[in-house]
Protein backbone atom coordinates (compact mmCIF):
# COMPACT_ATOMS: atom_id res chain seq x y z
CA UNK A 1 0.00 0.00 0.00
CA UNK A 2 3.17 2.27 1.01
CA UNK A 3 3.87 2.33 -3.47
CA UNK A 4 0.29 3.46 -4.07
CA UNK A 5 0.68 6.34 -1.71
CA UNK A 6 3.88 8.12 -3.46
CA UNK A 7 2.75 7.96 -7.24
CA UNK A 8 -0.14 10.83 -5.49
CA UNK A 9 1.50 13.09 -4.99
CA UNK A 10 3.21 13.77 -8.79
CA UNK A 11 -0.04 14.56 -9.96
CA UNK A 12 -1.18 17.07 -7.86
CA UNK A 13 2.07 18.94 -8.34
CA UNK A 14 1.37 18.92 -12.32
CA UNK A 15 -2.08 20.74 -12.02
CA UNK A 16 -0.40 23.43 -10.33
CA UNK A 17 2.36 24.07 -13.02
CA UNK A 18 0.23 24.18 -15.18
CA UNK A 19 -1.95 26.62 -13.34
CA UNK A 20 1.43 28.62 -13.26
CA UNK A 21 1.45 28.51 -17.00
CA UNK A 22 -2.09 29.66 -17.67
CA UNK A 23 -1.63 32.34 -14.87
CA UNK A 24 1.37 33.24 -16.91
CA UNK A 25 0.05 33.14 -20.06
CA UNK A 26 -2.96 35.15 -18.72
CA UNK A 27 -0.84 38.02 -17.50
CA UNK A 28 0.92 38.07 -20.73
CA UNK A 29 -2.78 38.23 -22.61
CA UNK A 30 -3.46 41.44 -19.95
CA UNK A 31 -0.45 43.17 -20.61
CA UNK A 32 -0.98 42.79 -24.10
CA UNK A 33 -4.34 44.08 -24.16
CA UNK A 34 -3.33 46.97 -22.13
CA UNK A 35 -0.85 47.79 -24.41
CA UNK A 36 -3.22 47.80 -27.77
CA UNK A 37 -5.84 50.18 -25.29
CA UNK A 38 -2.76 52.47 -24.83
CA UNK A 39 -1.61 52.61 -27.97
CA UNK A 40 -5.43 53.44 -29.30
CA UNK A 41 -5.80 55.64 -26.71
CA UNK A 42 -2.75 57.79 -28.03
CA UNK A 43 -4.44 57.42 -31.75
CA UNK A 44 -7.38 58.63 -30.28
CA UNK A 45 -5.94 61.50 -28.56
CA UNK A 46 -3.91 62.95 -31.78
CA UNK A 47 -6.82 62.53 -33.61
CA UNK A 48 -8.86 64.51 -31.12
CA UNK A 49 -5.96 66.82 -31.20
CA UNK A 50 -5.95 67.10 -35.30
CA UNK A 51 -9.83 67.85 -35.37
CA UNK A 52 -9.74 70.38 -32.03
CA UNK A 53 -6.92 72.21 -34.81
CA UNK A 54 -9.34 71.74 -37.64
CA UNK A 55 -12.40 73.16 -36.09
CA UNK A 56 -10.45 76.16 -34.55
CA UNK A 57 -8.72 76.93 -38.13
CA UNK A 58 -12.33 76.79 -39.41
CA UNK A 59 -14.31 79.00 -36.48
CA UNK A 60 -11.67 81.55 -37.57
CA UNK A 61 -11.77 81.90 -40.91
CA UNK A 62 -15.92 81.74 -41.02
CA UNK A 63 -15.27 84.56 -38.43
CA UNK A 64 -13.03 86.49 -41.11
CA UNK A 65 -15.48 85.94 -43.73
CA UNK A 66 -17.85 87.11 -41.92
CA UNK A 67 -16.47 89.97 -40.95
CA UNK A 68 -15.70 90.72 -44.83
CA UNK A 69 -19.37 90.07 -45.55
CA UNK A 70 -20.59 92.75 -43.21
CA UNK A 71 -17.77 95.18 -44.35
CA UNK A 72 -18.76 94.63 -48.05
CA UNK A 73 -23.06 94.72 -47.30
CA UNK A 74 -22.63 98.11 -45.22
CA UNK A 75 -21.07 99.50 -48.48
């Protein structure tokens, strides 16, 4: 009876490697996800940046023209 008690313990020991492994693997999966949200999160911020540019570039030359269409109707 003493041989089938020692082959019990290898197995339980190979569960938790492997849990290591998927724990492992699992972190790797997390940091890689975190890294494609940063990495959109910087696209997403120079292309908020970009259009912030765009609109303010815009405002001011609708302001201009209007401006120059007041100037030219009070003529």
């Amino acid at each position: 009876m003493a041989e089938e008690s020692s082959p019990s313990p290898l197995p339980t020991n190979e569960p938790e490697t492997f849990d290591l492994d998927e724990e492992h693997l699992a972190s790797q999966g997390i940091r890689t996800d975190t890294i494609s949200l940063l990495m959109k999160i910087e696209q997403l911020q120079s292309q908020l940046k970009y259009e912030r540019r765009c609109r303010i570039l815009a405002e001011r030359e609708l302001r201009e023209l209007k401006g120059w269409w007041e100037h030219t109707q009070s003529n």
